[in-house]
PDB file of N, CA and C in Angstrom:
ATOM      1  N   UNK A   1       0.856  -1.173   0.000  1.00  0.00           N
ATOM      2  CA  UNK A   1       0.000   0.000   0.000  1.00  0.00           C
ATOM      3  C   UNK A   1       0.899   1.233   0.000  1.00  0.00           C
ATOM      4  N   UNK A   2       0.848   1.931  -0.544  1.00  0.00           N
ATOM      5  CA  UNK A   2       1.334   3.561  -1.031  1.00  0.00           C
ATOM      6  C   UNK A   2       1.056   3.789   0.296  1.00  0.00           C
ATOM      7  N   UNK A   3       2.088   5.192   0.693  1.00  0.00           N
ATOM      8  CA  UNK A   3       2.276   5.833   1.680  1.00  0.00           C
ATOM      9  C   UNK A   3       1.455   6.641   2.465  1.00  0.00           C
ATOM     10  N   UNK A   4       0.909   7.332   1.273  1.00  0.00           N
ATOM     11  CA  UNK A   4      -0.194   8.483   1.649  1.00  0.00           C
ATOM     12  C   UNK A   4      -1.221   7.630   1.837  1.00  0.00           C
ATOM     13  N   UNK A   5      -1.604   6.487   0.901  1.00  0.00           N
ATOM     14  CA  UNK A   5      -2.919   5.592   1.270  1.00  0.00           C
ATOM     15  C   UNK A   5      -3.039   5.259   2.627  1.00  0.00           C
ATOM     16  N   UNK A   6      -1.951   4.612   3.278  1.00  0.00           N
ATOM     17  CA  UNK A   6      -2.123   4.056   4.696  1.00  0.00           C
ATOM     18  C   UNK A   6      -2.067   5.328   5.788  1.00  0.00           C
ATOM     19  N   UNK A   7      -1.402   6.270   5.078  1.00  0.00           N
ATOM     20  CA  UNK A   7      -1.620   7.625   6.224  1.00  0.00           C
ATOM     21  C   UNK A   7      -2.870   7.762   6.389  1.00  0.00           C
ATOM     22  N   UNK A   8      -3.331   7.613   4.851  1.00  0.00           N
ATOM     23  CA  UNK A   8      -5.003   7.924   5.140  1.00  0.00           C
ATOM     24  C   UNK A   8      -6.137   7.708   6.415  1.00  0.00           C
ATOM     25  N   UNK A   9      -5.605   5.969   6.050  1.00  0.00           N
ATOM     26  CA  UNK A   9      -6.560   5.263   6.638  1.00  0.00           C
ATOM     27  C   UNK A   9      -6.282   5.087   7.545  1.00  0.00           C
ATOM     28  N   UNK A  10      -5.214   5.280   8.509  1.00  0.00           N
ATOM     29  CA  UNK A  10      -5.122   5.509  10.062  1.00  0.00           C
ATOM     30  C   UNK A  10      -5.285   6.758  10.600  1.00  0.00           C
ATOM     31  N   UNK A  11      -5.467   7.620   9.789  1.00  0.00           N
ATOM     32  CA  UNK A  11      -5.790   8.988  10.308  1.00  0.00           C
ATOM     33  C   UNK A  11      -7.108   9.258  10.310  1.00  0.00           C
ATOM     34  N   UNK A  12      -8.285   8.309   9.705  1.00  0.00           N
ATOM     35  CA  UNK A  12      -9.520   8.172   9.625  1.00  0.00           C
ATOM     36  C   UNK A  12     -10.213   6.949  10.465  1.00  0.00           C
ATOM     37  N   UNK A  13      -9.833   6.773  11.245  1.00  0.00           N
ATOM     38  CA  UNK A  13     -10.632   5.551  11.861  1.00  0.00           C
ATOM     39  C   UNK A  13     -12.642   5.911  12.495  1.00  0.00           C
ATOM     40  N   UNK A  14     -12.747   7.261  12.206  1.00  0.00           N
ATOM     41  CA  UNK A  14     -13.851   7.511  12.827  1.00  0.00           C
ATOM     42  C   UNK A  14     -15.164   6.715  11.536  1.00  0.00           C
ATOM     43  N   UNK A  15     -14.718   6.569  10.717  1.00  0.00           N
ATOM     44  CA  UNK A  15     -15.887   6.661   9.749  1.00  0.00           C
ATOM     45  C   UNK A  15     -16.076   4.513   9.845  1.00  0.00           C
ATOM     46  N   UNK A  16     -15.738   4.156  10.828  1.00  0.00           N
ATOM     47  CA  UNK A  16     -15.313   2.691  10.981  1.00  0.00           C
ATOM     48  C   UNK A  16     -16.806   2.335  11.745  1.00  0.00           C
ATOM     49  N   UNK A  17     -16.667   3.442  13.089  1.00  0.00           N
ATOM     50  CA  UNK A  17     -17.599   3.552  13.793  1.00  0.00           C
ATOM     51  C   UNK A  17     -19.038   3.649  13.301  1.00  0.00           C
ATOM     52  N   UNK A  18     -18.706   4.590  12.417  1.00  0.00           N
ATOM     53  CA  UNK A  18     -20.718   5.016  12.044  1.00  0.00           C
ATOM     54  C   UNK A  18     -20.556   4.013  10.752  1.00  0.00           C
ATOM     55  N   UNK A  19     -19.767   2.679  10.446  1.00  0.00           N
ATOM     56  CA  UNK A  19     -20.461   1.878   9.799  1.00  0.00           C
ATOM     57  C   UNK A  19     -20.723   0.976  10.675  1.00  0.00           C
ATOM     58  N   UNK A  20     -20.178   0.387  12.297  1.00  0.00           N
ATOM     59  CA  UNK A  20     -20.944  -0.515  12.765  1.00  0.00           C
ATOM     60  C   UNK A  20     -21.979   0.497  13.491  1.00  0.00           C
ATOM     61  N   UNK A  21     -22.453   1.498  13.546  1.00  0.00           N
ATOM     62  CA  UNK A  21     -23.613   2.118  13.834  1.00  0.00           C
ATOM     63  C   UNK A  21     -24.567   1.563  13.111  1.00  0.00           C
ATOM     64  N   UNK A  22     -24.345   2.178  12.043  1.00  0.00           N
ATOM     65  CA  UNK A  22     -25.437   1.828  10.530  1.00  0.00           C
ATOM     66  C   UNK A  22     -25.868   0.443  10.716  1.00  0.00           C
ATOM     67  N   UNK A  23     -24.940  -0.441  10.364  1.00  0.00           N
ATOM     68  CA  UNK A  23     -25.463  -1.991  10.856  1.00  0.00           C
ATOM     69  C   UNK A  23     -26.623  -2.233  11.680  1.00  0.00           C
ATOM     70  N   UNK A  24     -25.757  -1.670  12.956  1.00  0.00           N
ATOM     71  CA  UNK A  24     -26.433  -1.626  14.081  1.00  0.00           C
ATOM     72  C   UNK A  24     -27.985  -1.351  13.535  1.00  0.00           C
ATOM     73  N   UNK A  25     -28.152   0.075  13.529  1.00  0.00           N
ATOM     74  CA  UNK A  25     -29.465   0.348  13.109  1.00  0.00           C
ATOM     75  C   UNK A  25     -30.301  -0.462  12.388  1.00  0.00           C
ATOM     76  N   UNK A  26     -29.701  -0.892  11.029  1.00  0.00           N
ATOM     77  CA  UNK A  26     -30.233  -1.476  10.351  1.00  0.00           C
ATOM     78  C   UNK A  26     -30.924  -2.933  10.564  1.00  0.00           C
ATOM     79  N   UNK A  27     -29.983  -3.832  11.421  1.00  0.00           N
ATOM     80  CA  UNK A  27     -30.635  -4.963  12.176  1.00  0.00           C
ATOM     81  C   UNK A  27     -31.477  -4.808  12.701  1.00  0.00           C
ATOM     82  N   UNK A  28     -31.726  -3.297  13.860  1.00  0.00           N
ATOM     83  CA  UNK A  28     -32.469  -3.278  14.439  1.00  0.00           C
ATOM     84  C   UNK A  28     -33.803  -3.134  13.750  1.00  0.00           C
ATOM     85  N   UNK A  29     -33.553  -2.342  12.585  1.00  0.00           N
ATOM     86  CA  UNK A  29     -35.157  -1.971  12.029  1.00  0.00           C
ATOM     87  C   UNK A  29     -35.244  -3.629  11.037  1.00  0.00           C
ATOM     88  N   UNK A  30     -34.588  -4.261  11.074  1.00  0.00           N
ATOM     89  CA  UNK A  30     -34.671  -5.595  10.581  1.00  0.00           C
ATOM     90  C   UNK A  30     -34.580  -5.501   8.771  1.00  0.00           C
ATOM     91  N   UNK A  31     -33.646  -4.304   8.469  1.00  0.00           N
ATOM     92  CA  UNK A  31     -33.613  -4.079   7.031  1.00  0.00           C
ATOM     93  C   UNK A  31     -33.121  -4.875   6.796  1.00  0.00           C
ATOM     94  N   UNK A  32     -33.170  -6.402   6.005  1.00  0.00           N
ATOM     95  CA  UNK A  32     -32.538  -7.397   5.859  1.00  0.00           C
ATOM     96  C   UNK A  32     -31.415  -7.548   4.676  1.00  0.00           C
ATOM     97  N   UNK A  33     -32.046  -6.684   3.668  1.00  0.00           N
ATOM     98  CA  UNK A  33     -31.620  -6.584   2.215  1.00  0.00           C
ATOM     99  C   UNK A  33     -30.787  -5.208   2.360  1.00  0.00           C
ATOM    100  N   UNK A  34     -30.788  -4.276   3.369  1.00  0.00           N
ATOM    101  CA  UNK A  34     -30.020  -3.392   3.261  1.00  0.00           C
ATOM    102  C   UNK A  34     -28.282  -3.936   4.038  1.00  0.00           C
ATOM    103  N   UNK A  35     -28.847  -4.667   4.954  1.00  0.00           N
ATOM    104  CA  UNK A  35     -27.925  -4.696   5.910  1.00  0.00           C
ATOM    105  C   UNK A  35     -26.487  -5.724   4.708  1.00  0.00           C
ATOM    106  N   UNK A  36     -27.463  -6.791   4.067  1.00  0.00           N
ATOM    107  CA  UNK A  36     -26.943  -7.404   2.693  1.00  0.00           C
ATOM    108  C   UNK A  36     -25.916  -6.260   2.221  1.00  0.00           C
ATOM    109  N   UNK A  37     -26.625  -5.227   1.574  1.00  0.00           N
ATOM    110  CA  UNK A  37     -25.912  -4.500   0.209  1.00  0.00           C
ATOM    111  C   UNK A  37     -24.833  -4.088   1.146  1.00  0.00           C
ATOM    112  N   UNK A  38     -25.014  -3.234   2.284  1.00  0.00           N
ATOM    113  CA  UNK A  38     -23.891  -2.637   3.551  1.00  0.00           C
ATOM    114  C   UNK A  38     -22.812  -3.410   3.367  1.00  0.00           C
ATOM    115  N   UNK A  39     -23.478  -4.412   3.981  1.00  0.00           N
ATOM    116  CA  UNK A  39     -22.001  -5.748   4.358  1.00  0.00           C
ATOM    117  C   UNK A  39     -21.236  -5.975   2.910  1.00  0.00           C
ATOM    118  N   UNK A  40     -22.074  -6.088   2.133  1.00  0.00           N
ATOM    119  CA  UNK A  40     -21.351  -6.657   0.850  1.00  0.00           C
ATOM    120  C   UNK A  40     -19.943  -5.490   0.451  1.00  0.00           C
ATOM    121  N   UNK A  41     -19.982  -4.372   0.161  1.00  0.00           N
ATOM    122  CA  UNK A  41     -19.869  -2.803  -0.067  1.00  0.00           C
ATOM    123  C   UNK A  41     -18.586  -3.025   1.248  1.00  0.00           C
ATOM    124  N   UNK A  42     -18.868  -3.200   2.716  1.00  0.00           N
ATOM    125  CA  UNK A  42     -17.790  -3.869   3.737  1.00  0.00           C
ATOM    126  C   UNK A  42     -16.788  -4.532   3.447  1.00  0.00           C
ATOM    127  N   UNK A  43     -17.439  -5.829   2.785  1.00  0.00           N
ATOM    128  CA  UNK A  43     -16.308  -6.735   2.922  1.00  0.00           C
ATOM    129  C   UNK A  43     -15.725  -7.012   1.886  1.00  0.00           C
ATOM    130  N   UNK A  44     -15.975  -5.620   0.480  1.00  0.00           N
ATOM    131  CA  UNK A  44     -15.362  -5.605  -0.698  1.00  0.00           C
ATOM    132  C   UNK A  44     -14.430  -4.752  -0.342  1.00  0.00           C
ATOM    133  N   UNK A  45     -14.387  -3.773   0.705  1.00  0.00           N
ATOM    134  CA  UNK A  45     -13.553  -3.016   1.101  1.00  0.00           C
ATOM    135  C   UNK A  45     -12.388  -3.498   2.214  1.00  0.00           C
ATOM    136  N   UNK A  46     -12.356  -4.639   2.827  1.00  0.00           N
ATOM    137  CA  UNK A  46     -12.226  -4.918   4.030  1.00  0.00           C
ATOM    138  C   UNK A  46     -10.288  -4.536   4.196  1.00  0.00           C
ATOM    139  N   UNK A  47      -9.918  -4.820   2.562  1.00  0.00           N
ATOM    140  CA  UNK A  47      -8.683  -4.646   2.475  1.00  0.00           C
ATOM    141  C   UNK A  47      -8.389  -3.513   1.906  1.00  0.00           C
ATOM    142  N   UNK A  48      -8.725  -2.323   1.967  1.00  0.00           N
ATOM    143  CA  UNK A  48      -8.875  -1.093   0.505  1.00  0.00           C
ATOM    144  C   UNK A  48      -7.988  -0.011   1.579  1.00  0.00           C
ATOM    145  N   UNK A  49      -7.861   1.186   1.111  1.00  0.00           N
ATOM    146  CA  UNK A  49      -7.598   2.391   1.879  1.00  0.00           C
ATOM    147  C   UNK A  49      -8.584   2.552   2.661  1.00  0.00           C
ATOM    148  N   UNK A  50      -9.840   2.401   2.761  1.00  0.00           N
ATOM    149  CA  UNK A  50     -10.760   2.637   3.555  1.00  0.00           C
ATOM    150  C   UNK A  50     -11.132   2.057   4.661  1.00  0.00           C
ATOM    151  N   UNK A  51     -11.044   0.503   4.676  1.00  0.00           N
ATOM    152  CA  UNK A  51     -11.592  -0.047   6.008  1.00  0.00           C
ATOM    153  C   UNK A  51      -9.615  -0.613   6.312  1.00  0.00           C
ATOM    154  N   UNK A  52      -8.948  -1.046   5.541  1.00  0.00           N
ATOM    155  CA  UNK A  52      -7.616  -1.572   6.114  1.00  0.00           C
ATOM    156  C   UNK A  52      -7.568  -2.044   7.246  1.00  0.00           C
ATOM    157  N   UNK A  53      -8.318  -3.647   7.237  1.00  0.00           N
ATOM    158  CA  UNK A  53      -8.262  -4.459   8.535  1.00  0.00           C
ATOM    159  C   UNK A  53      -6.855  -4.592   8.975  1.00  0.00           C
ATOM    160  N   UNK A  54      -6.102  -4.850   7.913  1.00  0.00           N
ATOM    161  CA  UNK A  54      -4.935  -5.572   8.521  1.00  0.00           C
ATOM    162  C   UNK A  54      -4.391  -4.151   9.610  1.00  0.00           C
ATOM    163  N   UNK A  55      -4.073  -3.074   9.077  1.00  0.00           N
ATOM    164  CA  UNK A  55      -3.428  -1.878   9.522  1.00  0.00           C
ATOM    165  C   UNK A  55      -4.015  -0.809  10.298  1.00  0.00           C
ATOM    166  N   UNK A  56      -5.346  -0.740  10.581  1.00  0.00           N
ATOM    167  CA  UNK A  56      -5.865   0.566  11.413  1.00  0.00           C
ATOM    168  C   UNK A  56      -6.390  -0.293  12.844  1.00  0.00           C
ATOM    169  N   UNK A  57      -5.973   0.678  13.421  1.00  0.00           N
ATOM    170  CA  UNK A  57      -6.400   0.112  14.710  1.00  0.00           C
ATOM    171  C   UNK A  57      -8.466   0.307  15.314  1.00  0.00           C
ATOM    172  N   UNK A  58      -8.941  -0.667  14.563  1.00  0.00           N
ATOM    173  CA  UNK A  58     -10.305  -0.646  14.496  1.00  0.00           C
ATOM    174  C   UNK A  58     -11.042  -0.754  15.597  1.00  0.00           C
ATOM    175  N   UNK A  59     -11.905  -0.234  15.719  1.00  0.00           N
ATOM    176  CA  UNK A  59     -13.313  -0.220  16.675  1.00  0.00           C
ATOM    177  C   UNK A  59     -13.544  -2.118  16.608  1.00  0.00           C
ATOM    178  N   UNK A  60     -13.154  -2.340  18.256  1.00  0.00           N
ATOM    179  CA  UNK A  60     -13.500  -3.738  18.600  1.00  0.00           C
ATOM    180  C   UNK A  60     -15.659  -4.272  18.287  1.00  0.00           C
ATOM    181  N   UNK A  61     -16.206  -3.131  18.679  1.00  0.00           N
ATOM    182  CA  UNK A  61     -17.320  -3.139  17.534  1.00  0.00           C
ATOM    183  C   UNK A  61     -17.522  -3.770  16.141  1.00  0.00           C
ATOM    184  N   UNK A  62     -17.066  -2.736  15.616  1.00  0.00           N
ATOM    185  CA  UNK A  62     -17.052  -3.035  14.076  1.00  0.00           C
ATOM    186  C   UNK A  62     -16.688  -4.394  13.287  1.00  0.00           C
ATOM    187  N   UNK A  63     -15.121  -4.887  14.387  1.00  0.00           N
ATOM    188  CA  UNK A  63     -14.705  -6.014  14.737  1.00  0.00           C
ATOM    189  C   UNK A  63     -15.828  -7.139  14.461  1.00  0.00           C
ATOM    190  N   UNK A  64     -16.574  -6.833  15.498  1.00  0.00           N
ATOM    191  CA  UNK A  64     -17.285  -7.888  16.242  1.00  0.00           C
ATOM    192  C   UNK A  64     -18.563  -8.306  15.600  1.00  0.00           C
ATOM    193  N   UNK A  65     -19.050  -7.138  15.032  1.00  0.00           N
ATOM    194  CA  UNK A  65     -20.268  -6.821  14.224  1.00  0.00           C
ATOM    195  C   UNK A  65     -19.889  -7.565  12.787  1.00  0.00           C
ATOM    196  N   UNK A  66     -18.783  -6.922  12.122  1.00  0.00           N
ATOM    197  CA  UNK A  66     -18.229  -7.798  11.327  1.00  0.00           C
ATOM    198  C   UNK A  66     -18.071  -9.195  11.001  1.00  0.00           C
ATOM    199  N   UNK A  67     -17.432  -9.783  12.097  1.00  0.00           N
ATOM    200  CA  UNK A  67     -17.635 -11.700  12.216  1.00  0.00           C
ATOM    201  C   UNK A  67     -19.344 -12.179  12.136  1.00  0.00           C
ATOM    202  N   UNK A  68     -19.927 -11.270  13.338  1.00  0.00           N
ATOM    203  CA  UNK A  68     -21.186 -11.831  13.255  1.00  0.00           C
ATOM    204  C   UNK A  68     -22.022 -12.062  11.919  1.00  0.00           C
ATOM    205  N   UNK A  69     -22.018 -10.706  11.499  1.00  0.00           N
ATOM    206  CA  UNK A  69     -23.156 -10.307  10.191  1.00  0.00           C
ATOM    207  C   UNK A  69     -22.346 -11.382   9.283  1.00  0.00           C
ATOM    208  N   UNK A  70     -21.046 -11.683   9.111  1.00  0.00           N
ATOM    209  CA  UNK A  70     -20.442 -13.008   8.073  1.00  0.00           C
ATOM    210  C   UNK A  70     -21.131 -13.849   8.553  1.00  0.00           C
ATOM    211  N   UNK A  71     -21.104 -14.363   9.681  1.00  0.00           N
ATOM    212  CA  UNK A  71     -21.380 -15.468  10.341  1.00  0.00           C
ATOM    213  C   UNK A  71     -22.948 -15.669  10.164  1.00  0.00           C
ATOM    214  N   UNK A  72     -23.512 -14.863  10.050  1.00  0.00           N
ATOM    215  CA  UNK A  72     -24.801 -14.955   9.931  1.00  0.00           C
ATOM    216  C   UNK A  72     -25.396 -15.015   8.479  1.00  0.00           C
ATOM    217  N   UNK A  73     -24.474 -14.017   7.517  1.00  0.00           N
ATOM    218  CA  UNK A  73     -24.648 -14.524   6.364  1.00  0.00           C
ATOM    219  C   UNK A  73     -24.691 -15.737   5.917  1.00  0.00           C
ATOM    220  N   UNK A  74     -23.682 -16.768   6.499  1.00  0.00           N
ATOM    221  CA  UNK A  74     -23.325 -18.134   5.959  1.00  0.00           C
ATOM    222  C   UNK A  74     -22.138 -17.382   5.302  1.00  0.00           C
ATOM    223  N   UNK A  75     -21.437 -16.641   5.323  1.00  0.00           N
ATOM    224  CA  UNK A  75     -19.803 -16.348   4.600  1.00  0.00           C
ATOM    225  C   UNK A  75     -19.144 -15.917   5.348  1.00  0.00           C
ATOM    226  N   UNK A  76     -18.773 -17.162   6.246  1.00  0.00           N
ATOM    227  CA  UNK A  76     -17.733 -16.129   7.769  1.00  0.00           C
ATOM    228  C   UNK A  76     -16.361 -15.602   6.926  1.00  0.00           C
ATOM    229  N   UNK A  77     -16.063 -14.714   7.558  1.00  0.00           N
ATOM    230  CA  UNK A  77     -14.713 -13.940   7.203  1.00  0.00           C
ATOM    231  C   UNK A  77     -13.606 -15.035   7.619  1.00  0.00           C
ATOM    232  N   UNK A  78     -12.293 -15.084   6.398  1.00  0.00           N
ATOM    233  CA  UNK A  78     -11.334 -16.078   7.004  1.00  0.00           C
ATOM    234  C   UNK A  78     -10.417 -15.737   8.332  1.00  0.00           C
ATOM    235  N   UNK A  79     -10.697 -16.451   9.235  1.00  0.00           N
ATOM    236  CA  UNK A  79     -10.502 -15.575  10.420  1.00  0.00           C
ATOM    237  C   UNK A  79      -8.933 -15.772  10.740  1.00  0.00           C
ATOM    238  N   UNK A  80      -8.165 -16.288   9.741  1.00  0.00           N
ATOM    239  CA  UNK A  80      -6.654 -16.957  10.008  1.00  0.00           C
ATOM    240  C   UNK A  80      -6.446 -15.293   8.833  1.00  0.00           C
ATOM    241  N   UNK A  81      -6.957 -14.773   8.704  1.00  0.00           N
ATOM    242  CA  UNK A  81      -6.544 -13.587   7.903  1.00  0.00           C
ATOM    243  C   UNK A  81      -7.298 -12.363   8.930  1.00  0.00           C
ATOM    244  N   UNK A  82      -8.297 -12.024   9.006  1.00  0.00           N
ATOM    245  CA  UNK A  82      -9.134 -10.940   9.703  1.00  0.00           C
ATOM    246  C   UNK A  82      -9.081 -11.314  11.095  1.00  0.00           C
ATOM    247  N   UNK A  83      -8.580 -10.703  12.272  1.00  0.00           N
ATOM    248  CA  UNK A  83      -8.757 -10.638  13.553  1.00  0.00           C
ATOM    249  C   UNK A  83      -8.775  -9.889  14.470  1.00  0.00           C
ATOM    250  N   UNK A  84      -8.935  -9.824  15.993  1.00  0.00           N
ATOM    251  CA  UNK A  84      -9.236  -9.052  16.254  1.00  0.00           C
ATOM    252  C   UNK A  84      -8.023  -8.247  16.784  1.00  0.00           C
ATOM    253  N   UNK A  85      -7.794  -7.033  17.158  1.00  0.00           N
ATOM    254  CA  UNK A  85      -6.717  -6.642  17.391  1.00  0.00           C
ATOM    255  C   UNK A  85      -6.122  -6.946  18.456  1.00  0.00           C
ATOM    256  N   UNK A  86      -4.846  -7.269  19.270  1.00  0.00           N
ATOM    257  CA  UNK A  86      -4.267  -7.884  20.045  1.00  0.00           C
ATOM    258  C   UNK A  86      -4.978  -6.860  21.583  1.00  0.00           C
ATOM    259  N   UNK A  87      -4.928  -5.749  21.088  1.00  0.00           N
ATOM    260  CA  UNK A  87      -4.761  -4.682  22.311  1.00  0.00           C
ATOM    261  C   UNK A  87      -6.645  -5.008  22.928  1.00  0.00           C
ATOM    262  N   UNK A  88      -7.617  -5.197  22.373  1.00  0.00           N
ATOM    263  CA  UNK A  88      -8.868  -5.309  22.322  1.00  0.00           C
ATOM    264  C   UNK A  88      -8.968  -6.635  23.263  1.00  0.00           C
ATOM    265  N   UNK A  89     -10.074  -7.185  24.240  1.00  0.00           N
ATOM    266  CA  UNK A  89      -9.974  -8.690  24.486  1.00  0.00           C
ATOM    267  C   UNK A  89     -10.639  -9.594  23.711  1.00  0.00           C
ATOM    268  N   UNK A  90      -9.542 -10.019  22.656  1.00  0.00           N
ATOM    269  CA  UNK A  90     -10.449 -10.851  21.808  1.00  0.00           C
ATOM    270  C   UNK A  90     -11.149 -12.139  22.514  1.00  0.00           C
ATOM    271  N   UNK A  91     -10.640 -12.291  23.655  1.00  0.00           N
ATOM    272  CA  UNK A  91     -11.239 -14.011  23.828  1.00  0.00           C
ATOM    273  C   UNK A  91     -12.778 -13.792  24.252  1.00  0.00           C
ATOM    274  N   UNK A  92     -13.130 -12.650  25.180  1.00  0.00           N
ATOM    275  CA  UNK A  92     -14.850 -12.141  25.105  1.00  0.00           C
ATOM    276  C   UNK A  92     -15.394 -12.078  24.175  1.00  0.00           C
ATOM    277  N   UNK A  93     -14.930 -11.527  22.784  1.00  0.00           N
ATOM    278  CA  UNK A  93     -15.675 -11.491  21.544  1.00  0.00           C
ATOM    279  C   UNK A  93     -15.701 -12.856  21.416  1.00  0.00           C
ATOM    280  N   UNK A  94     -14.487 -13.151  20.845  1.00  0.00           N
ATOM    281  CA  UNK A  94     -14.198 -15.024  20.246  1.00  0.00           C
ATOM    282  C   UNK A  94     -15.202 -15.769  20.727  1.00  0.00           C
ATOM    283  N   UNK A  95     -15.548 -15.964  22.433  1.00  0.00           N
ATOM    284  CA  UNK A  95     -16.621 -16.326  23.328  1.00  0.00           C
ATOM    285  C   UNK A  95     -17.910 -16.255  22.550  1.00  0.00           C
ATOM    286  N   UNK A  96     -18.078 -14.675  22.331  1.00  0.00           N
ATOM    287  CA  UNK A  96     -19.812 -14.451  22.191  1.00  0.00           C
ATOM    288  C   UNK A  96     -19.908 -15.142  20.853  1.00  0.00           C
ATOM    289  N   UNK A  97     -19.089 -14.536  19.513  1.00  0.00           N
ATOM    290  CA  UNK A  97     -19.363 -15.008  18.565  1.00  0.00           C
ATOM    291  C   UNK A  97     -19.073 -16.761  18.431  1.00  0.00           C
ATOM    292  N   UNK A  98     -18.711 -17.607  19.164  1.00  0.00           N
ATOM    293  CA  UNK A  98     -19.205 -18.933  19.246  1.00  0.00           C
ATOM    294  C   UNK A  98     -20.157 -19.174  19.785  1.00  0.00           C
ATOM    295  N   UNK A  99     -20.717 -18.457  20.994  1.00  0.00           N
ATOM    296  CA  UNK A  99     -21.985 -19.112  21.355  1.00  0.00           C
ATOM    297  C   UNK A  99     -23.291 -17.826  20.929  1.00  0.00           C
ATOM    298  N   UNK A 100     -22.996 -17.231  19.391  1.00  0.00           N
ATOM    299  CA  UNK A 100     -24.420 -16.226  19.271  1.00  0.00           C
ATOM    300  C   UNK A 100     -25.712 -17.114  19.083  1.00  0.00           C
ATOM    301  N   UNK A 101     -25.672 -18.644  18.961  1.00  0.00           N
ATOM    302  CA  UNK A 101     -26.660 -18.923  18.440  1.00  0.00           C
ATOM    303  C   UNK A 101     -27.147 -19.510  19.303  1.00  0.00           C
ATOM    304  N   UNK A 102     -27.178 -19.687  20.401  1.00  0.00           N
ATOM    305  CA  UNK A 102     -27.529 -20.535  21.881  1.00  0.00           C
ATOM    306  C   UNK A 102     -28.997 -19.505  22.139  1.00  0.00           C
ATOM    307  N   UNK A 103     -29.795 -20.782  22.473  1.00  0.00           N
ATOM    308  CA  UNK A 103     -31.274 -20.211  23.255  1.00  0.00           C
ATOM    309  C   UNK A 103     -31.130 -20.149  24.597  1.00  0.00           C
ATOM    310  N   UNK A 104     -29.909 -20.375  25.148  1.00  0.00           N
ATOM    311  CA  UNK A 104     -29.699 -20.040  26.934  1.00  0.00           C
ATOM    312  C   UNK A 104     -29.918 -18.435  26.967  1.00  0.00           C
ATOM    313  N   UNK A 105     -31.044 -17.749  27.325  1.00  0.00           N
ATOM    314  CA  UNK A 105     -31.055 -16.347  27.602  1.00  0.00           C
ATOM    315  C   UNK A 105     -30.425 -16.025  28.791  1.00  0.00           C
ATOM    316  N   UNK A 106     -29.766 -16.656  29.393  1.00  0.00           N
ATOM    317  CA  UNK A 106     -28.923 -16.114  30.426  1.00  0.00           C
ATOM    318  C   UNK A 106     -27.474 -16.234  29.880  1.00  0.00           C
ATOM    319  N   UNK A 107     -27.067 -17.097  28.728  1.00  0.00           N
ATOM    320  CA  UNK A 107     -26.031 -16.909  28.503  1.00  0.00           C
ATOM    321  C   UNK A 107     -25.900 -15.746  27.590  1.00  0.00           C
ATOM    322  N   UNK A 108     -26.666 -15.587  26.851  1.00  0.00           N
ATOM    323  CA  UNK A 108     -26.779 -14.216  25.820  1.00  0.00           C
ATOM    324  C   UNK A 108     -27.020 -12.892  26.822  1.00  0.00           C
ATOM    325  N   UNK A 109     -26.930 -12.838  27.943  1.00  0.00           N
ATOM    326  CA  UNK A 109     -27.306 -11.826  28.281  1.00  0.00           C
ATOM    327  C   UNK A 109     -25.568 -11.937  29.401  1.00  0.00           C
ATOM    328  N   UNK A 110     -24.938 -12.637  29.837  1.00  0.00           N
ATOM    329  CA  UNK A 110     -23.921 -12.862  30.221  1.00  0.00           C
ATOM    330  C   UNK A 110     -22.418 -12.689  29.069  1.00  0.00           C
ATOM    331  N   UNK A 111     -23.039 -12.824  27.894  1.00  0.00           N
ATOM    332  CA  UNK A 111     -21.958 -12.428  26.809  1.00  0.00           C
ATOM    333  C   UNK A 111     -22.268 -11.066  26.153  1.00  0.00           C
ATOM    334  N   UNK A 112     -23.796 -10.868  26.178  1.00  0.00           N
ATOM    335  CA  UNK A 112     -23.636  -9.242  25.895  1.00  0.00           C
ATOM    336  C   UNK A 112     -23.133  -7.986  27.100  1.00  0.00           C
ATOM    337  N   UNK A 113     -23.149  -8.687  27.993  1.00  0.00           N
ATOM    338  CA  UNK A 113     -22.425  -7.846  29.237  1.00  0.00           C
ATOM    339  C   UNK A 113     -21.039  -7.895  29.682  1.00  0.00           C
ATOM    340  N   UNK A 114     -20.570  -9.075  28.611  1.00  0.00           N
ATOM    341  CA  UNK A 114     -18.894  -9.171  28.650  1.00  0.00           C
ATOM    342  C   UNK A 114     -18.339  -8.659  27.785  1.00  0.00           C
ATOM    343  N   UNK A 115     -19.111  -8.533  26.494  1.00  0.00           N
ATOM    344  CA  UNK A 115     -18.581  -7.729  25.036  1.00  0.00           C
ATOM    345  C   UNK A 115     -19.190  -6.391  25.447  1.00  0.00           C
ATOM    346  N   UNK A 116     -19.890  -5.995  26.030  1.00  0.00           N
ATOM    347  CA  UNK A 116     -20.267  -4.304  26.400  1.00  0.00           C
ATOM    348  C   UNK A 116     -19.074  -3.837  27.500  1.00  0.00           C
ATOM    349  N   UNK A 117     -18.313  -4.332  28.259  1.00  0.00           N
ATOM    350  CA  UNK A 117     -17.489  -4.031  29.089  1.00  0.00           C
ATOM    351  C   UNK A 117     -16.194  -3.432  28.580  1.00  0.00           C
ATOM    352  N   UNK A 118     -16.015  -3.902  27.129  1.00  0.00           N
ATOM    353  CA  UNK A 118     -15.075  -3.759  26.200  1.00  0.00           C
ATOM    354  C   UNK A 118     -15.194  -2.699  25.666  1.00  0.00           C
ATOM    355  N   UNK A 119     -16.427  -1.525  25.717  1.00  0.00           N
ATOM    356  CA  UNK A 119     -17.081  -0.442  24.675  1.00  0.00           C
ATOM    357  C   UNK A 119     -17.152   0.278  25.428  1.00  0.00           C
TER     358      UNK A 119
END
């Protein structure tokens, strides 16, 4: 990556945020087909000047939101390439996103209070 490109994209990490916002929102209003085009538009970028997983130090959010919405697609992200950043606690995320699909409502409510501790 060119010089000025990666200056870029570590000098911009805010616009990381208001895309796991957007998500956010969008699940919530249950836009199913939007949240689609979003992610897609994401994870065509995932390596670009713009989102630069490997190199910006990303919103453990976005992170997290990221694996899931793959994961939920049925196209998890290759995770021996995309991870989470060392400084972040990945093993709480790692945690939730193995057990998002469990009907224990006490465990979903015990992993959203371990990945919110992180934010």
């Amino acid at each position: 990556m060119p010089h000025e490109q990666a200056s870029w994209s570590r000098s911009h990490p805010a616009h990381l945020g208001s895309l796991a916002l957007y998500i956010d929102e969008l699940l919530i209003a249950n836009w199913r087909i939007s949240v689609e085009v979003l992610f897609q538009a994401i994870r065509d970028g995932l390596d670009s000047i713009f989102i630069d997983w490997q190199h910006q130090l990303l919103n453990p959010h976005f992170h997290f939101l990221a694996f899931l919405v793959a994961d939920f697609q049925g196209r998890p992200l290759d995770r021996t390439v995309y991870r989470f950043p060392t400084r972040d606690n990945p093993a709480t995320y790692e945690a939730a996103l193995q057990q998002w699909r469990t009907t224990d409502l006490d465990m979903v409510q015990r992993l959203v209070s371990k990945t919110m501790a992180g934010w």
